[in-house]
N, C-alpha and C. Protein backbone atom coordinates (compact mmCIF):
# COMPACT_ATOMS: atom_id res chain seq x y z
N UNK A 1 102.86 172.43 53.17
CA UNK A 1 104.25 172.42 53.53
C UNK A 1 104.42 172.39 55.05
N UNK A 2 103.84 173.33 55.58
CA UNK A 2 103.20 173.20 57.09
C UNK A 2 103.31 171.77 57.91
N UNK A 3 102.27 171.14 57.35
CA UNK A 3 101.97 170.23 58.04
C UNK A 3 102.83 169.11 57.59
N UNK A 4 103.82 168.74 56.46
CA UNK A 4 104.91 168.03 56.19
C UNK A 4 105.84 168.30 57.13
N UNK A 5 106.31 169.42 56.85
CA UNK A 5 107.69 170.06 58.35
C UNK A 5 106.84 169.12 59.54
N UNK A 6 105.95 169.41 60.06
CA UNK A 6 105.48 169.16 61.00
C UNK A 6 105.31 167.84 61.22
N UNK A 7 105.35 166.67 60.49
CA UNK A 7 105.04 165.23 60.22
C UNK A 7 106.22 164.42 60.09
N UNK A 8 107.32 165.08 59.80
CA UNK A 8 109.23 165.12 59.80
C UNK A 8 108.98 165.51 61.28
N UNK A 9 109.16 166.61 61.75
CA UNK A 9 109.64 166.86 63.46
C UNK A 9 108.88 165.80 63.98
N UNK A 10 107.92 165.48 63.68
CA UNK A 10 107.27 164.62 64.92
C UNK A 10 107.46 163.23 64.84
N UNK A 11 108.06 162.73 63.55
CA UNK A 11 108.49 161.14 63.47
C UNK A 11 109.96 161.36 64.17
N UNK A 12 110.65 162.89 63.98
CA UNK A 12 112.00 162.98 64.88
C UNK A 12 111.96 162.81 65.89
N UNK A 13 111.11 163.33 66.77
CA UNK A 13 111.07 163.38 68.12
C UNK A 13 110.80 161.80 68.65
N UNK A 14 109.88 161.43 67.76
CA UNK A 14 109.81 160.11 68.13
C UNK A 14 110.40 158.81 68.12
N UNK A 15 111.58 158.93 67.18
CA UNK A 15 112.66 158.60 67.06
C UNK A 15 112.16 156.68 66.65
N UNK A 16 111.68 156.89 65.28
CA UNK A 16 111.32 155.88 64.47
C UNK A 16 112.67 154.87 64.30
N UNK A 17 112.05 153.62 64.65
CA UNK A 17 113.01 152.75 64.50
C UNK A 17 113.59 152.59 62.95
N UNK A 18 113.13 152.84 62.22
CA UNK A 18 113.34 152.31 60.52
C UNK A 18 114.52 153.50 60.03
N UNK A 19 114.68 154.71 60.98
CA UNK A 19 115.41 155.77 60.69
C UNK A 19 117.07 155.68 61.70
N UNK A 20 116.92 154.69 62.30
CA UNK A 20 117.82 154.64 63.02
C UNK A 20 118.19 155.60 64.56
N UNK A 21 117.15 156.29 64.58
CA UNK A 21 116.63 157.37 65.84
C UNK A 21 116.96 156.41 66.88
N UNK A 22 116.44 157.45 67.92
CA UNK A 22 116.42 156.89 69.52
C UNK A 22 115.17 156.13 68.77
N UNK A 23 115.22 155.28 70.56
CA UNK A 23 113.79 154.37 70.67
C UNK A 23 113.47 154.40 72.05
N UNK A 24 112.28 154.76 72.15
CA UNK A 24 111.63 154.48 73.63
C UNK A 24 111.68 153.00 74.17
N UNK A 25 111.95 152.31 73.71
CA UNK A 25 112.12 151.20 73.79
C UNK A 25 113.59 150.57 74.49
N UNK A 26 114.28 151.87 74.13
CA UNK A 26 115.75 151.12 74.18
C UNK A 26 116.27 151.40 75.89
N UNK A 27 117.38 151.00 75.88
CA UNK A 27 118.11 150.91 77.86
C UNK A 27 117.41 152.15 78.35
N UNK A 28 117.52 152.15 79.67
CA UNK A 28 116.55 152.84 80.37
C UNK A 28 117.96 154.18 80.64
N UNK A 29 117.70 155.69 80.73
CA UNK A 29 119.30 156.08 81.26
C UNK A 29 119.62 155.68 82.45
N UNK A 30 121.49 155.94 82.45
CA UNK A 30 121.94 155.17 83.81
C UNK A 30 121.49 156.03 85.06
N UNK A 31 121.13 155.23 86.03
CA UNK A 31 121.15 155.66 87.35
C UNK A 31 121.53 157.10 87.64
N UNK A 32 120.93 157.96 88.57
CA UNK A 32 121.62 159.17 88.81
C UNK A 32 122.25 159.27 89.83
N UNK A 33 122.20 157.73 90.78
CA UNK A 33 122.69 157.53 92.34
C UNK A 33 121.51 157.83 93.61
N UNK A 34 120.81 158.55 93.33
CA UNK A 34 119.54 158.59 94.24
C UNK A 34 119.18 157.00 94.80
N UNK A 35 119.10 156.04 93.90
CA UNK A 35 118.93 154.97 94.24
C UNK A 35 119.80 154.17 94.94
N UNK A 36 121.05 154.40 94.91
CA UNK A 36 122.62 153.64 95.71
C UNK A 36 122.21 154.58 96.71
N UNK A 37 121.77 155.95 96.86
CA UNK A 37 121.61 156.40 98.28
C UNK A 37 120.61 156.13 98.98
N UNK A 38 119.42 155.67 98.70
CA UNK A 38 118.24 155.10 99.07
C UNK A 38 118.87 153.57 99.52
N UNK A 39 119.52 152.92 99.41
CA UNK A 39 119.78 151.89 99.24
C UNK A 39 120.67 151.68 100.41
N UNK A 40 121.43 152.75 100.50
CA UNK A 40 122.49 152.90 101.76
C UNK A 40 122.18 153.01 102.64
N UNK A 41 120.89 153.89 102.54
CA UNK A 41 120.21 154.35 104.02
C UNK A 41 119.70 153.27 104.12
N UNK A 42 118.73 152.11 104.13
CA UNK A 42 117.94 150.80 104.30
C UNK A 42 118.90 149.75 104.87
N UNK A 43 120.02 149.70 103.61
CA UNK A 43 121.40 148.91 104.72
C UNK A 43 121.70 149.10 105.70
N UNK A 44 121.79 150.73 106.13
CA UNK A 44 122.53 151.00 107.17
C UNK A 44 121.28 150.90 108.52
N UNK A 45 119.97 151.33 108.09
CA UNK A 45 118.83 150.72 109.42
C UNK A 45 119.39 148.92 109.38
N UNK A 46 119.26 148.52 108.40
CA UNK A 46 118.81 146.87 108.46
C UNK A 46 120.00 146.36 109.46
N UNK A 47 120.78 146.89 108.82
CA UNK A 47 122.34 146.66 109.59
C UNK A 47 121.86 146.18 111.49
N UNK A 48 121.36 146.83 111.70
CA UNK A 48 121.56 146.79 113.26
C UNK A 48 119.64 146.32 113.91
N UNK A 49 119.43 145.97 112.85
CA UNK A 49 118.49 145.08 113.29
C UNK A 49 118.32 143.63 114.11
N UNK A 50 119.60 143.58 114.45
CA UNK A 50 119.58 142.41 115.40
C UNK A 50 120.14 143.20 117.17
N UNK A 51 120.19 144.23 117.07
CA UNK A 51 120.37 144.77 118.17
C UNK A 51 119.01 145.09 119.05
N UNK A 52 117.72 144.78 118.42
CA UNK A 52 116.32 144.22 119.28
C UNK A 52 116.79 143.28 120.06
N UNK A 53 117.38 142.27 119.23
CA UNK A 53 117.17 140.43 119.83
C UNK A 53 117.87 140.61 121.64
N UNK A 54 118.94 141.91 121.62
CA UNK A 54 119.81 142.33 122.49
C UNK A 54 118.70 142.06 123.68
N UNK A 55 117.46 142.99 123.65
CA UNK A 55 116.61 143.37 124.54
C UNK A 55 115.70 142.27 124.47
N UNK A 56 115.35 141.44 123.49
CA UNK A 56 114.43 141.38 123.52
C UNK A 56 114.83 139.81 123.29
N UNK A 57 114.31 138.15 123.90
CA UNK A 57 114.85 137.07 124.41
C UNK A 57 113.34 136.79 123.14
N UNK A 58 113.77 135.86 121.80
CA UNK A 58 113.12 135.66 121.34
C UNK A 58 113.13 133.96 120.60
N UNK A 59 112.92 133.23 120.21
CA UNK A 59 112.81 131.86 119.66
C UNK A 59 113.98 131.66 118.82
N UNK A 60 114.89 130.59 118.75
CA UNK A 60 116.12 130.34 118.12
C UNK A 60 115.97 130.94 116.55
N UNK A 61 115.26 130.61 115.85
CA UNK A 61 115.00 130.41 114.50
C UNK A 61 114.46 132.05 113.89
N UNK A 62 114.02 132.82 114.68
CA UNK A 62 113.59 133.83 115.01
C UNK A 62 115.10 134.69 115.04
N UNK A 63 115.68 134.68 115.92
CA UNK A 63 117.33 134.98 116.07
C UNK A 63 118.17 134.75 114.75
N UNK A 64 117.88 133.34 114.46
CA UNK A 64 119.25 133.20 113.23
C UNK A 64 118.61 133.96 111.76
N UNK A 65 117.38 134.12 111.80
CA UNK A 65 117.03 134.78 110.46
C UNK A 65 117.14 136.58 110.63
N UNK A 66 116.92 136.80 112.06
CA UNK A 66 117.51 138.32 111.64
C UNK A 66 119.04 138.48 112.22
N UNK A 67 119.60 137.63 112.18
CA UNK A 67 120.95 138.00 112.72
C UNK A 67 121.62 137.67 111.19
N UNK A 68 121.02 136.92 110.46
CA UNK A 68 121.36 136.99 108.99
C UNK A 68 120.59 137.99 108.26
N UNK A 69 119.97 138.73 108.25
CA UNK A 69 119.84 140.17 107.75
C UNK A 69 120.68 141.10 108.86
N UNK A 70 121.08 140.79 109.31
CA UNK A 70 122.06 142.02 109.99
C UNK A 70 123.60 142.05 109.20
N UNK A 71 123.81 141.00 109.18
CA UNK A 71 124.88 140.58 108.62
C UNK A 71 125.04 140.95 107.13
N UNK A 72 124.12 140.52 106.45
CA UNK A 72 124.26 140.62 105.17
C UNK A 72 124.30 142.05 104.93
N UNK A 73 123.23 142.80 105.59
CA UNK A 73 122.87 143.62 105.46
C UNK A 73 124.62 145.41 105.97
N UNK A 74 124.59 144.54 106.45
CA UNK A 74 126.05 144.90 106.88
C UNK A 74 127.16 144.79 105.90
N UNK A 75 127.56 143.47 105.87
CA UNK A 75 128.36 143.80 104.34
C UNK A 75 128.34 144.31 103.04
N UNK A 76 126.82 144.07 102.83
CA UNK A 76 126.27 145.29 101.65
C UNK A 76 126.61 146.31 101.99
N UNK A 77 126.35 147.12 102.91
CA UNK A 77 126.36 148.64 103.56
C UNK A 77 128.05 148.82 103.01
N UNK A 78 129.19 148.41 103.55
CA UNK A 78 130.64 147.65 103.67
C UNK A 78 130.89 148.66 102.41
N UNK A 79 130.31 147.63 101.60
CA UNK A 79 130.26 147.13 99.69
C UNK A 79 130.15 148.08 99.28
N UNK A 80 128.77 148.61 99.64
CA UNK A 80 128.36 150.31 98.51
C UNK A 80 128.69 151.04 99.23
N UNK A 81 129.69 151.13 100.29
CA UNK A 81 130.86 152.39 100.90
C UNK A 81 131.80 152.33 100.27
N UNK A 82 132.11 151.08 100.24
CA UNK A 82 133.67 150.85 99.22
C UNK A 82 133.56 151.28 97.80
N UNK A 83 132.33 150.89 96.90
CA UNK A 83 131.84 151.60 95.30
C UNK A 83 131.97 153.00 95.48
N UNK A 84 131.48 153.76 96.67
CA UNK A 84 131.08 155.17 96.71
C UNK A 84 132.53 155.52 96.70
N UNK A 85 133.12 155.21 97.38
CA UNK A 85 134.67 156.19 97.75
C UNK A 85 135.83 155.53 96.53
N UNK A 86 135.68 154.28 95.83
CA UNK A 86 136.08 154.12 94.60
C UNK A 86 135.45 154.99 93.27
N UNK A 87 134.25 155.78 93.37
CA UNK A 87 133.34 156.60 92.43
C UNK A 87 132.71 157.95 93.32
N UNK A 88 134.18 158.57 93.48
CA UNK A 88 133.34 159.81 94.43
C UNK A 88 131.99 160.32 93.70
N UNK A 89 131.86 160.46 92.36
CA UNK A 89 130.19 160.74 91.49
C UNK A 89 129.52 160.09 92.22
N UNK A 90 129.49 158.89 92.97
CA UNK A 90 128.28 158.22 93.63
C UNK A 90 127.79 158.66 94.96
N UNK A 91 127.17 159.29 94.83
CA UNK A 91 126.91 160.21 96.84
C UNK A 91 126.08 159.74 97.09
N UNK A 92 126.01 159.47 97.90
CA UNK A 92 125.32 157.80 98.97
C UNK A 92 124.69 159.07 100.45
N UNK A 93 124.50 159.98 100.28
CA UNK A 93 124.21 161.00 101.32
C UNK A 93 122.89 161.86 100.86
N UNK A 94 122.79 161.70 99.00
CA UNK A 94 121.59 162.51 98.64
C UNK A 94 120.71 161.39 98.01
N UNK A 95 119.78 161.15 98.71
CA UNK A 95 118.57 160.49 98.41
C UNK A 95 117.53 160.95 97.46
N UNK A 96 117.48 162.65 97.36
CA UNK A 96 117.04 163.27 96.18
C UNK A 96 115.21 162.83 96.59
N UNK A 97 115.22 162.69 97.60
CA UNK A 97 113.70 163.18 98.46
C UNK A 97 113.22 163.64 98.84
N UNK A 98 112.05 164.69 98.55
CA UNK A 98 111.49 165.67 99.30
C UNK A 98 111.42 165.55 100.45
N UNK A 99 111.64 166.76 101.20
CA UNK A 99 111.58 166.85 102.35
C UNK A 99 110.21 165.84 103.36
N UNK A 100 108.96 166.40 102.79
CA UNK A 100 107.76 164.84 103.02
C UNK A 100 107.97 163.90 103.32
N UNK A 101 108.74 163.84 102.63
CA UNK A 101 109.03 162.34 102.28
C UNK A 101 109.99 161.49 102.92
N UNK A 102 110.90 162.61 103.38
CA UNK A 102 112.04 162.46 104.25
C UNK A 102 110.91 161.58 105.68
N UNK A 103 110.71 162.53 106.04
CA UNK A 103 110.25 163.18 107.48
C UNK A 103 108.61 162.27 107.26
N UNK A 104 108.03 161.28 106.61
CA UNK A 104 107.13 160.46 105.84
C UNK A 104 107.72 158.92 106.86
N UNK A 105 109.17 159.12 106.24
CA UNK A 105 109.89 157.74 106.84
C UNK A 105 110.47 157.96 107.80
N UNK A 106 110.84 158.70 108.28
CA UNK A 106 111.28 158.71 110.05
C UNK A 106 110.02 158.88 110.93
N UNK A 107 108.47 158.97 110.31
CA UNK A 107 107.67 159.06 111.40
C UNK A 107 107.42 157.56 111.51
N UNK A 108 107.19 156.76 110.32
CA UNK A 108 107.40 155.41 110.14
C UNK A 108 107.89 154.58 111.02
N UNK A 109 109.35 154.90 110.68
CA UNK A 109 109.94 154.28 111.34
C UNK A 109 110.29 154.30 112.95
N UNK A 110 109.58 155.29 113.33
CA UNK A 110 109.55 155.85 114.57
C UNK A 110 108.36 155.01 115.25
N UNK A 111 107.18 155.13 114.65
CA UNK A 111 106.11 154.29 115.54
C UNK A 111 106.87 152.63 115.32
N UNK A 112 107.64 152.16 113.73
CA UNK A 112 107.99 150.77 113.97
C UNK A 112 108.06 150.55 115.33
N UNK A 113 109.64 151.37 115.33
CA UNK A 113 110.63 151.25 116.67
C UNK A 113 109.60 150.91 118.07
N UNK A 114 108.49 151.86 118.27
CA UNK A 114 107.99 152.02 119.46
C UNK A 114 107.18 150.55 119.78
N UNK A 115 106.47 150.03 118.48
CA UNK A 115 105.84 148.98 118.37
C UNK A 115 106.68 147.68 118.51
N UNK A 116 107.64 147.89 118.26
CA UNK A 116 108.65 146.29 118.59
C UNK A 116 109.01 146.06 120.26
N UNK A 117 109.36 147.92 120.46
CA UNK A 117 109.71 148.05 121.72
C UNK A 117 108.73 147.64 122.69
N UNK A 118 107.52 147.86 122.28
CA UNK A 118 106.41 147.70 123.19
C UNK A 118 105.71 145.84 122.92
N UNK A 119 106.05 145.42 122.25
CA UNK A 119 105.29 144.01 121.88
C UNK A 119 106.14 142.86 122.37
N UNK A 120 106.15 141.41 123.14
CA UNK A 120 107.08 140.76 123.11
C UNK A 120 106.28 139.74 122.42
N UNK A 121 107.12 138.03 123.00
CA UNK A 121 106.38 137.33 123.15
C UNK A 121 106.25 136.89 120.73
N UNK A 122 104.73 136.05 120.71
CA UNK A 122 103.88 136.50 119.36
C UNK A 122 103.97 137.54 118.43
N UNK A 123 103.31 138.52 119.11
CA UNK A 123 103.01 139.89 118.70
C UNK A 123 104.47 140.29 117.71
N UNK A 124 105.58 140.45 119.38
CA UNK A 124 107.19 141.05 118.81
C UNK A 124 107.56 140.34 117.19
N UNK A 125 107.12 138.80 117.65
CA UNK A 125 107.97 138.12 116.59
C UNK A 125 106.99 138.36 115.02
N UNK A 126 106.06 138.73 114.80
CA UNK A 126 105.22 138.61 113.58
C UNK A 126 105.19 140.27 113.08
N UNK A 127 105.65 141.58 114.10
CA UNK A 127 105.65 142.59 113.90
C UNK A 127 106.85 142.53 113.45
N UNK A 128 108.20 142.40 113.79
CA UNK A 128 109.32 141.89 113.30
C UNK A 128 109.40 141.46 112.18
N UNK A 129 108.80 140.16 111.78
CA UNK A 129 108.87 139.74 110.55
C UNK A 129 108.20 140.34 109.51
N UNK A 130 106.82 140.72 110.14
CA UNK A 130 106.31 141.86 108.57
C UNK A 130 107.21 142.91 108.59
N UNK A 131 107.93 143.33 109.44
CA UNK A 131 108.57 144.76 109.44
C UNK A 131 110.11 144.28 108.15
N UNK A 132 110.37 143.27 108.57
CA UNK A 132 111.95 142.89 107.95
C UNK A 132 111.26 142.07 106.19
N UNK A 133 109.79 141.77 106.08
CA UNK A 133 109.54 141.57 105.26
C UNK A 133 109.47 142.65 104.04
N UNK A 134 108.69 143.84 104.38
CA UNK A 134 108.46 145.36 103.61
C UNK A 134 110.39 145.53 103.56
N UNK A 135 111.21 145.40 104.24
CA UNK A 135 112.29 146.14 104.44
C UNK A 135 113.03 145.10 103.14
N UNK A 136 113.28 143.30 102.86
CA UNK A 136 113.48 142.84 102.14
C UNK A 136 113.11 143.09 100.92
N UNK A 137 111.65 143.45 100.55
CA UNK A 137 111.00 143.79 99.68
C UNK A 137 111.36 145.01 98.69
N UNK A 138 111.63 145.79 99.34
CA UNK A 138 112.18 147.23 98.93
C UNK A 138 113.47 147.18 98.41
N UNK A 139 114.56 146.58 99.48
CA UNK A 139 115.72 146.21 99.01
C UNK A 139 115.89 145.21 97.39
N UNK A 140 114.92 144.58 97.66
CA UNK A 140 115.57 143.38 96.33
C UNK A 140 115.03 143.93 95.15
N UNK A 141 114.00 144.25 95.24
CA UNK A 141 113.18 145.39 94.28
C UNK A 141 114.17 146.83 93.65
N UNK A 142 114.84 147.43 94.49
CA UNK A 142 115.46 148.15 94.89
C UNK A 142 116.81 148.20 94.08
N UNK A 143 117.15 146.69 94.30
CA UNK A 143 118.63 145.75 93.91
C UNK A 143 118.50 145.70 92.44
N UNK A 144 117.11 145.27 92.33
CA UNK A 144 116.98 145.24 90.78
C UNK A 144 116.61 146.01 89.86
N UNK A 145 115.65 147.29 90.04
CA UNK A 145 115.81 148.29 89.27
C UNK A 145 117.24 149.09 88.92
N UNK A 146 118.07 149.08 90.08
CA UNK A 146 119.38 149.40 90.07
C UNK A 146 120.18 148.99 88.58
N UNK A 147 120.14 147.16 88.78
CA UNK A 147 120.80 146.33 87.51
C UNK A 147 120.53 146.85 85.95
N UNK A 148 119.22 147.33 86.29
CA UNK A 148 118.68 147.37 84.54
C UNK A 148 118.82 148.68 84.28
N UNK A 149 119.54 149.21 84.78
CA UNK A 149 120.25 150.61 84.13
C UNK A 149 121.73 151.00 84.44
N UNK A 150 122.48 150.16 85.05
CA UNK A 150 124.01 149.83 85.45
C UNK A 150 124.48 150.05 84.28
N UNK A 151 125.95 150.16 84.23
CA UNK A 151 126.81 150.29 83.24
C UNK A 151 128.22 149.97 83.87
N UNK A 152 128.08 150.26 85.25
CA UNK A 152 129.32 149.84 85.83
C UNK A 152 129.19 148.37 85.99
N UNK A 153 130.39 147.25 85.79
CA UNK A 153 130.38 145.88 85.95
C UNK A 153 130.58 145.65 87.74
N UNK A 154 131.03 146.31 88.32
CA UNK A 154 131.58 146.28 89.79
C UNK A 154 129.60 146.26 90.58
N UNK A 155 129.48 147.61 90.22
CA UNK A 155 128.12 148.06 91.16
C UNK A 155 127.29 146.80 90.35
N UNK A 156 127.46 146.43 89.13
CA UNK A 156 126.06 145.85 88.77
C UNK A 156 126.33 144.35 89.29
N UNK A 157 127.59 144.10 88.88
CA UNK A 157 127.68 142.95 90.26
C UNK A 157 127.04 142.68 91.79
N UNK A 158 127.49 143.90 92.54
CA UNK A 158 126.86 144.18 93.88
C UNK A 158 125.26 143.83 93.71
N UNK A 159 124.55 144.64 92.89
CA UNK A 159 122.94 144.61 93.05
C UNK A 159 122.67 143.56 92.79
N UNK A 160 123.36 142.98 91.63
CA UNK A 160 122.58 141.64 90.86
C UNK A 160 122.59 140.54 92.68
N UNK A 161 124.31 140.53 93.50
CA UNK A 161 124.10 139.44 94.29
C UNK A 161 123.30 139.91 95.79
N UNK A 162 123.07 141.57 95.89
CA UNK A 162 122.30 142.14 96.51
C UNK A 162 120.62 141.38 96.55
N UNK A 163 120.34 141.49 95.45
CA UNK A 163 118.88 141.12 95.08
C UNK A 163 118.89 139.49 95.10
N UNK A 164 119.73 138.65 95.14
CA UNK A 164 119.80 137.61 95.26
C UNK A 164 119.93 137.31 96.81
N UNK A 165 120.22 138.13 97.58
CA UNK A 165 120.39 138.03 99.34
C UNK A 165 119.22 137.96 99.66
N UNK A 166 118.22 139.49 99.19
CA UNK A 166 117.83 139.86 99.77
C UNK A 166 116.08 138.53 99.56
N UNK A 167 115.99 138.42 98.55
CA UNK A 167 115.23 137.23 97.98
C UNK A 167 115.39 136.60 98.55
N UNK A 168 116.68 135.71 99.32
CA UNK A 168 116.49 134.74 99.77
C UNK A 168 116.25 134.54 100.96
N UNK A 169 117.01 136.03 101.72
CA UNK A 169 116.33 136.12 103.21
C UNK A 169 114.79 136.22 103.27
N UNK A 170 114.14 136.97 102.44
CA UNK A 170 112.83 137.53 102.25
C UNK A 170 112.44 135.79 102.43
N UNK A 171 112.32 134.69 101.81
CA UNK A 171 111.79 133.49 102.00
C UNK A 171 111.87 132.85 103.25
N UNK A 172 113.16 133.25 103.86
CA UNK A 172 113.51 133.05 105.23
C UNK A 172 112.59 133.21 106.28
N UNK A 173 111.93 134.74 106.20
CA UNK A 173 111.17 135.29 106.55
C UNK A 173 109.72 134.69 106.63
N UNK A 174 110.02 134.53 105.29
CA UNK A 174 108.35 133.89 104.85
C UNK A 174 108.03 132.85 105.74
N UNK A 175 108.75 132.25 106.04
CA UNK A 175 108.94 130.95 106.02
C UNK A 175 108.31 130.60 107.99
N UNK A 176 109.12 131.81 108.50
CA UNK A 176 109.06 131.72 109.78
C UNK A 176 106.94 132.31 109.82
N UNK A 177 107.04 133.37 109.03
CA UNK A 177 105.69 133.96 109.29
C UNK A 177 104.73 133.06 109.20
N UNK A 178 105.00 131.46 108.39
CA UNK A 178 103.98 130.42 108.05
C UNK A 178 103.80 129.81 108.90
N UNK A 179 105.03 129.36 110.18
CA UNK A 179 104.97 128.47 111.42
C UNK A 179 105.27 129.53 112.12
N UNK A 180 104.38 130.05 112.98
CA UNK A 180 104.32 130.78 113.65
C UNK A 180 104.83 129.81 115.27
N UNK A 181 105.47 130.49 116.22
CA UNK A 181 106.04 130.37 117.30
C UNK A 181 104.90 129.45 118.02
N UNK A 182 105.22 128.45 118.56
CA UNK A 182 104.58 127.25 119.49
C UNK A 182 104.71 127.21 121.03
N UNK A 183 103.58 127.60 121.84
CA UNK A 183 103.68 128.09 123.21
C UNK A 183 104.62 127.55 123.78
N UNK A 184 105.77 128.15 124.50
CA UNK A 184 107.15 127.06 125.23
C UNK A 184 108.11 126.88 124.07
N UNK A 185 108.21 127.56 123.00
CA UNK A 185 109.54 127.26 122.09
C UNK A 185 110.34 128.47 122.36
């Protein structure tokens, strides 16, 4: 009798498809927002990633591809301010990251900073582009785990054309990292 009870709870828990149960299988749960706040913070660095080019006198083509991640990256930021304060539940302030982890990515991003600051020329432009490459990467990745647990039509809009930006700048990118800068351009 024992081990019957016991052979019932455990097809329950497991939530057998033929019984009409849950399924491990089925939608993933929705978002808890950790991720729209992870997401905010990356916009809001990417955002002002063309404020290097300020200092730093670099190749045309070089310019128009991060001045289009600034941009974009900017109106996204815009976008999931406007979702957040239309869905005060969405707090775009808790990232829900250990402290490590915090303080993991500001040391990061701290040597980036020092390394762009310090490189011109080659160097600037290929440290740049791997840097805005990892940063695309995360985002569209980012964009799309978001989608496959949405429920809102507004936000899942945003990510779906989020991840479609960010993809396409990311090739942008690529693109420059393949023809690398030609002495005198």
């Amino acid at each position: 009798m024992r081990r019957v009870l016991a052979s019932v709870l455990l097809l329950a828990s497991l939530g057998c498809a033929s019984s009409g149960g849950p399924s491990r299988t089925q939608q993933p749960p929705a978002s808890s927002g950790h991720g729209y706040a992870l997401l905010y913070e990356v916009l809001g660095q990417e955002r002002q990633v063309a404020k290097l080019l300020l200092i730093k006198k670099e190749r045309k083509a070089l310019e128009t591809v991060i001045e289009a991640i600034a941009e974009t990256c900017g109106k996204a930021y815009e976008r999931l301010d406007a979702l957040a304060k239309a869905d005060p539940s969405l707090d775009l302030a808790d990232t829900g990251l250990p402290i490590e982890e915090v303080r993991t990515r500001q040391a990061i991003a701290a040597t980036r900073r020092d390394q762009l600051l310090a490189a011109s020329g080659g160097e600037l432009e290929l440290q740049l582009l791997l840097s805005q490459n990892e940063a695309l990467t995360y985002m569209a990745h980012l964009a799309d785990t978001l989608s496959r647990s949405e429920p809102d039509p507004a936000r899942l809009a945003f990510v779906r054309d989020l991840w479609k930006d960010m993809t396409l700048l990311q090739e942008d990118v690529l693109a420059l990292v393949r023809r690398p800068a030609q002495p005198g351009a």
